[in-house]
PDB file of N, CA and C in Angstrom:
ATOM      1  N   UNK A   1      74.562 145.737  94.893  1.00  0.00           N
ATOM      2  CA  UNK A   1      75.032 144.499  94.310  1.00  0.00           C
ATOM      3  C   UNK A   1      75.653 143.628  95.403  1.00  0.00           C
ATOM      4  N   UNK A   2      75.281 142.337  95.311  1.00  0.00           N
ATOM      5  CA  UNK A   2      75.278 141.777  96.090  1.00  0.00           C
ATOM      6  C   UNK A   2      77.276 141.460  95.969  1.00  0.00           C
ATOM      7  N   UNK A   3      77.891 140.865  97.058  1.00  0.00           N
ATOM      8  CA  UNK A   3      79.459 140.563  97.030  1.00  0.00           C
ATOM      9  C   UNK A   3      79.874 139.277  97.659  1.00  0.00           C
ATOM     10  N   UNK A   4      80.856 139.004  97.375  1.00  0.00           N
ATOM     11  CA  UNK A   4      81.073 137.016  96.793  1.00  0.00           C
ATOM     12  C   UNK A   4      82.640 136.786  97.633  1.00  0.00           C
ATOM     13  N   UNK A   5      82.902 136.013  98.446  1.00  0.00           N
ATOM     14  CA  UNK A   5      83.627 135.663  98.798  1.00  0.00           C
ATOM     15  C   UNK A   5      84.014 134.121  98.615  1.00  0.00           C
ATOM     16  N   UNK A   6      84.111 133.424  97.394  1.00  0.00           N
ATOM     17  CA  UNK A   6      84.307 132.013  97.711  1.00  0.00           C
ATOM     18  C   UNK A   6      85.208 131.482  98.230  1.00  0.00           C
ATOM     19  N   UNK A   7      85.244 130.210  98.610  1.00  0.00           N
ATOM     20  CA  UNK A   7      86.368 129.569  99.350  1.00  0.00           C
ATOM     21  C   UNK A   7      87.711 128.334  98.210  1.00  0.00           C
ATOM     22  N   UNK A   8      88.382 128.318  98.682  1.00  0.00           N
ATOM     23  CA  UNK A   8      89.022 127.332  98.168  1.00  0.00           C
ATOM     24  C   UNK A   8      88.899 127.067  96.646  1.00  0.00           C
ATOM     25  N   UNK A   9      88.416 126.240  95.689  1.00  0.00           N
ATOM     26  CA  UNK A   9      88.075 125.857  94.383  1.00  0.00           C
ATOM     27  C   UNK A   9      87.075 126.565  94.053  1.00  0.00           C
ATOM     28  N   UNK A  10      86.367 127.466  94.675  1.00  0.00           N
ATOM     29  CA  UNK A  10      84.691 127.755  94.467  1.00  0.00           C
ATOM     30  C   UNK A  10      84.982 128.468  93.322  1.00  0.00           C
ATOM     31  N   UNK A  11      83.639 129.317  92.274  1.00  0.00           N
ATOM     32  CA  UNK A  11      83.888 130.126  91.599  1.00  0.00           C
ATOM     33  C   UNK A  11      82.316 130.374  91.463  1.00  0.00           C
ATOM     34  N   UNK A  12      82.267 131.788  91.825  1.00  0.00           N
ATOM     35  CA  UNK A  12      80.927 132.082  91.602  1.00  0.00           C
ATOM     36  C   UNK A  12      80.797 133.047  89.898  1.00  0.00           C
ATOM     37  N   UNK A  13      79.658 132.481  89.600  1.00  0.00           N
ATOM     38  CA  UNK A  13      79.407 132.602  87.825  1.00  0.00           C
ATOM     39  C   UNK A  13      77.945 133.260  87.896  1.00  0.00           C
ATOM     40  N   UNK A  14      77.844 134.778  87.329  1.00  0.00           N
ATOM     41  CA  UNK A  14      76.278 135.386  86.927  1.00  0.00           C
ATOM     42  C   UNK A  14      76.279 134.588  85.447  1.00  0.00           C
ATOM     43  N   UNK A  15      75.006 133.725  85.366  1.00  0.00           N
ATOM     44  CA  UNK A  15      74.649 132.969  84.651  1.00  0.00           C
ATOM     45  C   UNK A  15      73.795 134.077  83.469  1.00  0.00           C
ATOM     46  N   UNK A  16      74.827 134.251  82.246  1.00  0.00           N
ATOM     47  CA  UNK A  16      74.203 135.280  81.270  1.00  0.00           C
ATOM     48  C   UNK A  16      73.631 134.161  79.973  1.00  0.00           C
ATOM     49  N   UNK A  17      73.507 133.339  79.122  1.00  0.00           N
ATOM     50  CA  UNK A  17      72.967 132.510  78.679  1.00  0.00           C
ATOM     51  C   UNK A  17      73.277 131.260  78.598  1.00  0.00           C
ATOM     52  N   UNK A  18      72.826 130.805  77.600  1.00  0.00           N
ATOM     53  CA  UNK A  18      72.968 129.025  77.327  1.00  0.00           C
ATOM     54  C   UNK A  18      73.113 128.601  75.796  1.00  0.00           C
ATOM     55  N   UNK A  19      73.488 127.807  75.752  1.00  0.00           N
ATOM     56  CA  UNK A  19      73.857 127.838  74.080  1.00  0.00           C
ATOM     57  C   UNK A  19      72.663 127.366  73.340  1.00  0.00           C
ATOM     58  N   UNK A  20      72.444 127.957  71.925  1.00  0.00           N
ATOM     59  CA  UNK A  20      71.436 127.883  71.380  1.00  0.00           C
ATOM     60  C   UNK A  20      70.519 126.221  71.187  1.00  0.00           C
ATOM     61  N   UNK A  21      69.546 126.487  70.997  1.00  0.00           N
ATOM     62  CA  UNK A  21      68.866 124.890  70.911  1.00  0.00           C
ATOM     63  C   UNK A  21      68.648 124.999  69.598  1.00  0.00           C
ATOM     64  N   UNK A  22      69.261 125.150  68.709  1.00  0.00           N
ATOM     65  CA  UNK A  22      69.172 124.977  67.325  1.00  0.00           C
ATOM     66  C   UNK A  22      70.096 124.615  66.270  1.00  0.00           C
ATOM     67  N   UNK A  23      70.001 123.803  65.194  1.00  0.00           N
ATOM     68  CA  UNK A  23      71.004 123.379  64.863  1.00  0.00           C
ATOM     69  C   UNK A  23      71.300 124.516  63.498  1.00  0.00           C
ATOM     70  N   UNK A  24      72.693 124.291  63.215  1.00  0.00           N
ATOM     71  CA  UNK A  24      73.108 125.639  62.038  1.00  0.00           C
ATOM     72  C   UNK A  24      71.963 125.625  60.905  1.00  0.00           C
ATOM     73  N   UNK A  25      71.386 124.215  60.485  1.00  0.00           N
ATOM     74  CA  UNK A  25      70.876 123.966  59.249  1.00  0.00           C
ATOM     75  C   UNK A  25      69.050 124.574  59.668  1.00  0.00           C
ATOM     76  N   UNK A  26      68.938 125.075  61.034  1.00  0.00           N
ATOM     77  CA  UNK A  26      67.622 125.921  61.200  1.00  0.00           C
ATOM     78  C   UNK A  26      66.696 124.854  61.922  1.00  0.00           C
ATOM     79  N   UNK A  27      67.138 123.786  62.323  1.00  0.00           N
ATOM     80  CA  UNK A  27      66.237 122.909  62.932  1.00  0.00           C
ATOM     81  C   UNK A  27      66.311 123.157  64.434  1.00  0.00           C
ATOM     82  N   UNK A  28      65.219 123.373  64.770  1.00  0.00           N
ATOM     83  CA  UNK A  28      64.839 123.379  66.273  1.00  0.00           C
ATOM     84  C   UNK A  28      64.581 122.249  67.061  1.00  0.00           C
ATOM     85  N   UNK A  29      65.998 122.445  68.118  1.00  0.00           N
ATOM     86  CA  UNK A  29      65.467 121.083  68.842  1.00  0.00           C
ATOM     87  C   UNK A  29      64.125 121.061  70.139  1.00  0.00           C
ATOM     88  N   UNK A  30      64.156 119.702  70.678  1.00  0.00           N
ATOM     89  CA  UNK A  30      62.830 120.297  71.564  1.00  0.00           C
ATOM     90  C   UNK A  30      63.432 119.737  72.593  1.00  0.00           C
ATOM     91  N   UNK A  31      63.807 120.671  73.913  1.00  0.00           N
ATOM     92  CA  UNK A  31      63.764 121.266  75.053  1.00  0.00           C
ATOM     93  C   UNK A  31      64.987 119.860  75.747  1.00  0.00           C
ATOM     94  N   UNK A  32      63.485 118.627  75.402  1.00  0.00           N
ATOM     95  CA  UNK A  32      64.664 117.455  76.049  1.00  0.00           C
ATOM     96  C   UNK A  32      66.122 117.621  75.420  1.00  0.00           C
ATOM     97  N   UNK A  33      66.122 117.610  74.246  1.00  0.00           N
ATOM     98  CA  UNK A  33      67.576 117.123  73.437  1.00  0.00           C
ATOM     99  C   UNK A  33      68.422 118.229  73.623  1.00  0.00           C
ATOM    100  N   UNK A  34      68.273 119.648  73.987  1.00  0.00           N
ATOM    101  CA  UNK A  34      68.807 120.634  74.517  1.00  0.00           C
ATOM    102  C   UNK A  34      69.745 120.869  76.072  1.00  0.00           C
ATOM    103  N   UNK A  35      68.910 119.534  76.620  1.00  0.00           N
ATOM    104  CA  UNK A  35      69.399 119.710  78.353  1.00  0.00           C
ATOM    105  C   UNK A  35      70.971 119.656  78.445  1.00  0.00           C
ATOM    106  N   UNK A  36      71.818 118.977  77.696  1.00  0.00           N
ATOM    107  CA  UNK A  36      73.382 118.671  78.399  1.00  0.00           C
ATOM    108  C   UNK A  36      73.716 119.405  77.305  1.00  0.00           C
ATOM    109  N   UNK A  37      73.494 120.715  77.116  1.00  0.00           N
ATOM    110  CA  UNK A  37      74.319 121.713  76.305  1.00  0.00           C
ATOM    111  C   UNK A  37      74.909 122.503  77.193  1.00  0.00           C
ATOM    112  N   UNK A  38      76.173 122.745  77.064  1.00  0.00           N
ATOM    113  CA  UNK A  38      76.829 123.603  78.448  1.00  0.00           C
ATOM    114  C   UNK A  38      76.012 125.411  78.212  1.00  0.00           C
ATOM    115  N   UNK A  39      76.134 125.900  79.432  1.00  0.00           N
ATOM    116  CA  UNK A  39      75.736 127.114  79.667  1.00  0.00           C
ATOM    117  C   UNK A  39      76.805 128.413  79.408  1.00  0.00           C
ATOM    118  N   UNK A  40      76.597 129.579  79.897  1.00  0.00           N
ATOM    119  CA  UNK A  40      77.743 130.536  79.618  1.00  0.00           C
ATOM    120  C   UNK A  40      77.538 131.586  80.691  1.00  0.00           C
ATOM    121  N   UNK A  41      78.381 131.586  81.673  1.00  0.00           N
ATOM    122  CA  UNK A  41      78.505 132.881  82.687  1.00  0.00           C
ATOM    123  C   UNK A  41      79.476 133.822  82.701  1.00  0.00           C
ATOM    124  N   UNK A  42      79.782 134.669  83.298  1.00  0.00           N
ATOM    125  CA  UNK A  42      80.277 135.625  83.525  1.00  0.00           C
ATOM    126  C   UNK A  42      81.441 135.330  84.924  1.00  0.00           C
ATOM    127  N   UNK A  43      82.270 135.459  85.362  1.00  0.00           N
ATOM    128  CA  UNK A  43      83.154 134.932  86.505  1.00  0.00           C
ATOM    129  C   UNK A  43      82.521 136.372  87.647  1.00  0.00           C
ATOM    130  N   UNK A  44      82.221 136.394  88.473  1.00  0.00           N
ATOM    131  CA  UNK A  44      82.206 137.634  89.826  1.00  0.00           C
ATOM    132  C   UNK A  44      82.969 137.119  90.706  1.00  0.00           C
ATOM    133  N   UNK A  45      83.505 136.460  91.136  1.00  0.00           N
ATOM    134  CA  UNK A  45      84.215 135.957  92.441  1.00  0.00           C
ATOM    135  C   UNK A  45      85.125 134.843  92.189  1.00  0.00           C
ATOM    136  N   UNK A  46      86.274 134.750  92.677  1.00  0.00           N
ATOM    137  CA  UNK A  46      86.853 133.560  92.490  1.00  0.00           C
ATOM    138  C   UNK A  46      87.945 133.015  93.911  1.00  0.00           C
ATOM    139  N   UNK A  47      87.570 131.856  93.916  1.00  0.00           N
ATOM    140  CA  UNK A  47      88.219 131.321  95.394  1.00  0.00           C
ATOM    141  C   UNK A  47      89.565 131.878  95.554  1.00  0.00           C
ATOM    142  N   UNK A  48      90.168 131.041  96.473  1.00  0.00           N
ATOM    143  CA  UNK A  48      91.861 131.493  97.052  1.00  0.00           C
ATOM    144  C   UNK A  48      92.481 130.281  96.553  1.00  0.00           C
ATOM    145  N   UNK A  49      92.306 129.034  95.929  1.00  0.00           N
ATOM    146  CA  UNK A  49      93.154 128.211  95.547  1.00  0.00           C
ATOM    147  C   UNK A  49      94.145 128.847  94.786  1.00  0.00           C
ATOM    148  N   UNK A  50      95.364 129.000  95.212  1.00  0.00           N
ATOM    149  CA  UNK A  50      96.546 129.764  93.785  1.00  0.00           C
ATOM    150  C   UNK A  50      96.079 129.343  92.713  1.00  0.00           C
ATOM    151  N   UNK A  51      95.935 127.743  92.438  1.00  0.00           N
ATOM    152  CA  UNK A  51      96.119 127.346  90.737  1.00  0.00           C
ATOM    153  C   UNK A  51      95.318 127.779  90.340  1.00  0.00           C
ATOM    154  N   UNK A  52      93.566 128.046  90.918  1.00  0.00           N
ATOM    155  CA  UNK A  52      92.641 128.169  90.400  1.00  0.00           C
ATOM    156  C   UNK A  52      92.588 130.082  89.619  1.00  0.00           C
ATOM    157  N   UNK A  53      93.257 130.711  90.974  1.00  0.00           N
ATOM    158  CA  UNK A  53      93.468 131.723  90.385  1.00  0.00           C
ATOM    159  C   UNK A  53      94.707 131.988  89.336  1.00  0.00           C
ATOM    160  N   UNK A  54      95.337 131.332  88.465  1.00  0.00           N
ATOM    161  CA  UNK A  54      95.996 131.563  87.589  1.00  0.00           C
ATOM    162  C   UNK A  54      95.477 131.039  86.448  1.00  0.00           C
ATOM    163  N   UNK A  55      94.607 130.499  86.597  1.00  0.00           N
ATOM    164  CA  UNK A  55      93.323 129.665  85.179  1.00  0.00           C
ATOM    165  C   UNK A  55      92.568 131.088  85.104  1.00  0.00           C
ATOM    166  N   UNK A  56      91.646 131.551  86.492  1.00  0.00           N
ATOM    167  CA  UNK A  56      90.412 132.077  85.751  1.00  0.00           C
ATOM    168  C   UNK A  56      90.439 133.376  86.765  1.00  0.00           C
ATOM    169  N   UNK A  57      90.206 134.303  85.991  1.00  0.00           N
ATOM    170  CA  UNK A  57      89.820 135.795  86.714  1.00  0.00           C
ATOM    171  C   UNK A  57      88.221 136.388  86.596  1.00  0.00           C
ATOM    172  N   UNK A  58      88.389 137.065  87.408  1.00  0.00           N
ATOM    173  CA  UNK A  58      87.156 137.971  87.798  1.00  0.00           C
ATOM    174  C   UNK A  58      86.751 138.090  86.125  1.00  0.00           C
ATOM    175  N   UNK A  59      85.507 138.435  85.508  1.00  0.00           N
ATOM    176  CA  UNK A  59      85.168 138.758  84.348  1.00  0.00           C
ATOM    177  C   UNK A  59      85.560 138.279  83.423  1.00  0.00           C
ATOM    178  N   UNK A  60      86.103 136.761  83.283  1.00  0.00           N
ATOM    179  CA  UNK A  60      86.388 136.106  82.250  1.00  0.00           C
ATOM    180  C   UNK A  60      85.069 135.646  81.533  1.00  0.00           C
ATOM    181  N   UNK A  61      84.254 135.324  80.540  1.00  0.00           N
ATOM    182  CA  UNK A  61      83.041 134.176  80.533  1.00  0.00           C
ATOM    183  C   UNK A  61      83.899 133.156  80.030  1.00  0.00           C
ATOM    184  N   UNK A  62      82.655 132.103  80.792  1.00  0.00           N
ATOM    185  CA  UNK A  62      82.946 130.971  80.929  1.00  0.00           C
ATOM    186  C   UNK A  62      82.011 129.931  80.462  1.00  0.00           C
ATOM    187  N   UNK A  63      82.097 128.443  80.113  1.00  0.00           N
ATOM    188  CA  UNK A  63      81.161 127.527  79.626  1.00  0.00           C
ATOM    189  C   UNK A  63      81.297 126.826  80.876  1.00  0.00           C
ATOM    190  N   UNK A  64      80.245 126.388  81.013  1.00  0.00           N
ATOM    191  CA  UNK A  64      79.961 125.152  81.688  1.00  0.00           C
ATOM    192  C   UNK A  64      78.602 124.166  81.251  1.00  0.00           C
ATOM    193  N   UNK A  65      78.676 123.228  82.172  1.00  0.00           N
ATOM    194  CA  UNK A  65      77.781 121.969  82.399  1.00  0.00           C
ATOM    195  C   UNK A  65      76.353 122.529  82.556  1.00  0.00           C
ATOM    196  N   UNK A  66      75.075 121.978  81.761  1.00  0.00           N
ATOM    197  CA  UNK A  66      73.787 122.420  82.318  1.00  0.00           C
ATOM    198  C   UNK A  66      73.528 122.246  83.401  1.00  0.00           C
ATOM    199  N   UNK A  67      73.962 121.091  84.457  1.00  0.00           N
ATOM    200  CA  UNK A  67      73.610 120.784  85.708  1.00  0.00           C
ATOM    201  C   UNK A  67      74.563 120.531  86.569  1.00  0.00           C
ATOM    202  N   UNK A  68      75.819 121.944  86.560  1.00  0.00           N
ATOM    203  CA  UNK A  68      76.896 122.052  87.144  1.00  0.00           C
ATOM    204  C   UNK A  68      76.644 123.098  88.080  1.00  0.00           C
ATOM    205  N   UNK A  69      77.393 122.997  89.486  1.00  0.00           N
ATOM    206  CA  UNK A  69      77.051 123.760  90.502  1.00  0.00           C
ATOM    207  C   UNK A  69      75.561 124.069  91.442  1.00  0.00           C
ATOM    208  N   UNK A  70      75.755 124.995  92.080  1.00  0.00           N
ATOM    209  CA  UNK A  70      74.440 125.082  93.202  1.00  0.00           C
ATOM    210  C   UNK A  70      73.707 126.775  92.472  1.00  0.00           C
ATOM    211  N   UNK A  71      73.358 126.488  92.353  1.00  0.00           N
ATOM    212  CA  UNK A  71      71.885 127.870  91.528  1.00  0.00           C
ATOM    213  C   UNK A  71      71.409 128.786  92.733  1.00  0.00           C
ATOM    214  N   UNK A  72      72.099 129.985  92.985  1.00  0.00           N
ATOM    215  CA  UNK A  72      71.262 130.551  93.675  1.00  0.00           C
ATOM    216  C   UNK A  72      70.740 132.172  93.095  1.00  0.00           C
ATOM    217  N   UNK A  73      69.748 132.326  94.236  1.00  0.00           N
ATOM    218  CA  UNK A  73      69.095 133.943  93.487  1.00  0.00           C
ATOM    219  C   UNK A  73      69.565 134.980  94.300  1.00  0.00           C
ATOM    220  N   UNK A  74      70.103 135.805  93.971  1.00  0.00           N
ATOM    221  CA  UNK A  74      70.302 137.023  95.384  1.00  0.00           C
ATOM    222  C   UNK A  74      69.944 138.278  94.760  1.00  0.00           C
ATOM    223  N   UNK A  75      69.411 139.734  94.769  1.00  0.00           N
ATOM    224  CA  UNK A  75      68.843 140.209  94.487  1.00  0.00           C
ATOM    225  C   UNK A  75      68.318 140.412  93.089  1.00  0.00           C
ATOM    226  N   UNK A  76      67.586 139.355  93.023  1.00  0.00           N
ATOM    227  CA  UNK A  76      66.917 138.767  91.502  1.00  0.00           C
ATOM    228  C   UNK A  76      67.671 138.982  90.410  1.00  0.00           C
ATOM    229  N   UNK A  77      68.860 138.124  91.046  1.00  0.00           N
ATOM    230  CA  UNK A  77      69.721 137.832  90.026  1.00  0.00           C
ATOM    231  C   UNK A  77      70.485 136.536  90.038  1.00  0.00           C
ATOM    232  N   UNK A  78      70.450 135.665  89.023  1.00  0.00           N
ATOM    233  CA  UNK A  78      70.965 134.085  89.009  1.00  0.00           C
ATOM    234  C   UNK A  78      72.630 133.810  88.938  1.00  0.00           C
ATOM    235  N   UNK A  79      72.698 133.346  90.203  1.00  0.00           N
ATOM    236  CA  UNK A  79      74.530 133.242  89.676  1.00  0.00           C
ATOM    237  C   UNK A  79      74.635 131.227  90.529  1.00  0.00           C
ATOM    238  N   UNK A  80      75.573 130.814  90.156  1.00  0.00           N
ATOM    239  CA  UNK A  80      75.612 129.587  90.306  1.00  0.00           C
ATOM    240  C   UNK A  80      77.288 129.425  90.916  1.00  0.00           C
ATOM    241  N   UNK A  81      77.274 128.847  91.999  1.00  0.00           N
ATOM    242  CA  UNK A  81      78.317 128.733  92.570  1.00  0.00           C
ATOM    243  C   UNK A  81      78.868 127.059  92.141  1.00  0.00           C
ATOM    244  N   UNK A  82      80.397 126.981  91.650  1.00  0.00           N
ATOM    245  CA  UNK A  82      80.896 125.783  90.862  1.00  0.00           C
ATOM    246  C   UNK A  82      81.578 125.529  91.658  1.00  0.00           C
ATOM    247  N   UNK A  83      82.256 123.861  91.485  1.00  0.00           N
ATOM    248  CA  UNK A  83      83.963 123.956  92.079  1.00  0.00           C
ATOM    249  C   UNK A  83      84.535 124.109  90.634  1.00  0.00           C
ATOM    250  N   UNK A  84      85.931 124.393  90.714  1.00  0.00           N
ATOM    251  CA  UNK A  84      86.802 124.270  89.592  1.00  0.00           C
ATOM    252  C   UNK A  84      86.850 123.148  88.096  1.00  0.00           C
ATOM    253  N   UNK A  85      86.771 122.562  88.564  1.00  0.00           N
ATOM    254  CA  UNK A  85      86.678 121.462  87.839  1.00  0.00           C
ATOM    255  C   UNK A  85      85.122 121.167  87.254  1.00  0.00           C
ATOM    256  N   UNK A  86      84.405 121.902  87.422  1.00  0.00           N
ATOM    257  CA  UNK A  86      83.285 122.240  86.535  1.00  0.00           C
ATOM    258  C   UNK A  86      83.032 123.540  85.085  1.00  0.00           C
ATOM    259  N   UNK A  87      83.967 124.155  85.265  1.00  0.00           N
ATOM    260  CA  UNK A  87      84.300 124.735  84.301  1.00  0.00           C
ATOM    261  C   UNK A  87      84.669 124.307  82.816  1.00  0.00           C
ATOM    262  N   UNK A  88      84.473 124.065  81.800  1.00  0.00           N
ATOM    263  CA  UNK A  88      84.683 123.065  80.898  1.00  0.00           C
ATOM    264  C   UNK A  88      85.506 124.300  79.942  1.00  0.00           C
ATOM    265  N   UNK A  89      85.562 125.373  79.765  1.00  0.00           N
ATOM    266  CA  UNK A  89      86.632 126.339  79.083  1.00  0.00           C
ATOM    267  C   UNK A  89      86.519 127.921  79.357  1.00  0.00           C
ATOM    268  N   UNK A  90      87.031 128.797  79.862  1.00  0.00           N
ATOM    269  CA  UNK A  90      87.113 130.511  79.177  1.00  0.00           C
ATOM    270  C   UNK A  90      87.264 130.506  77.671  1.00  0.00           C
ATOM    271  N   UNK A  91      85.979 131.513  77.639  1.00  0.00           N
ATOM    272  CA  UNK A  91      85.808 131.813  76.220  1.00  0.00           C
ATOM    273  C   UNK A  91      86.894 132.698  75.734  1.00  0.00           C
ATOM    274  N   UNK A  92      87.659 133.009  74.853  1.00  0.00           N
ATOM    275  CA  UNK A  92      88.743 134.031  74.583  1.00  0.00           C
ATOM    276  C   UNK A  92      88.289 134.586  73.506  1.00  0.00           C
ATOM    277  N   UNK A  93      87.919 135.981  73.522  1.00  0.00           N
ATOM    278  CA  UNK A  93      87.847 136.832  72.339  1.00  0.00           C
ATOM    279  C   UNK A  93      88.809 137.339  71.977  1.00  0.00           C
TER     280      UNK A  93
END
């Protein structure tokens, strides 16, 4: 498994899904009207900013922006590196 050192604000996120494209009443949207639905990751790494680390820890999930952060692949696996302020909430169970 690959290992994550971000810097400053960074926060690296394994990108586990995206929120559904369907509406409660069973209607399926199509693909376009789906794009600015935020996504949902997993936290693996989180920078050295103090504040940032008192918001968000290792293994929190998280929502974000469909076209937030840089997308990369490392052993065929998708994780997306953010700054802080792309994070739009931790999910709390």
């Amino acid at each position: 498994m690959a290992t994550f050192k971000p810097i400053q604000t960074k926060v690296v996120v394994e990108i586990t899904g995206q929120s559904e494209s369907k509406t409660s009443g069973g209607i399926i949207l199509p693909d376009s009207a789906s794009k600015e639905k935020p996504q949902f990751g997993k936290v693996i790494a989180v920078g050295t900013d103090e504040n940032l680390v008192k918001e968000i820890s290792v293994g929190d999930e998280v929502i974000f922006g469909k076209y937030a952060g840089t997308e990369v692949t490392i052993e065929d696996k998708n994780y997306l590196i953010l700054n802080f302020d792309e994070i739009l909430t931790v999910v709390v169970k």
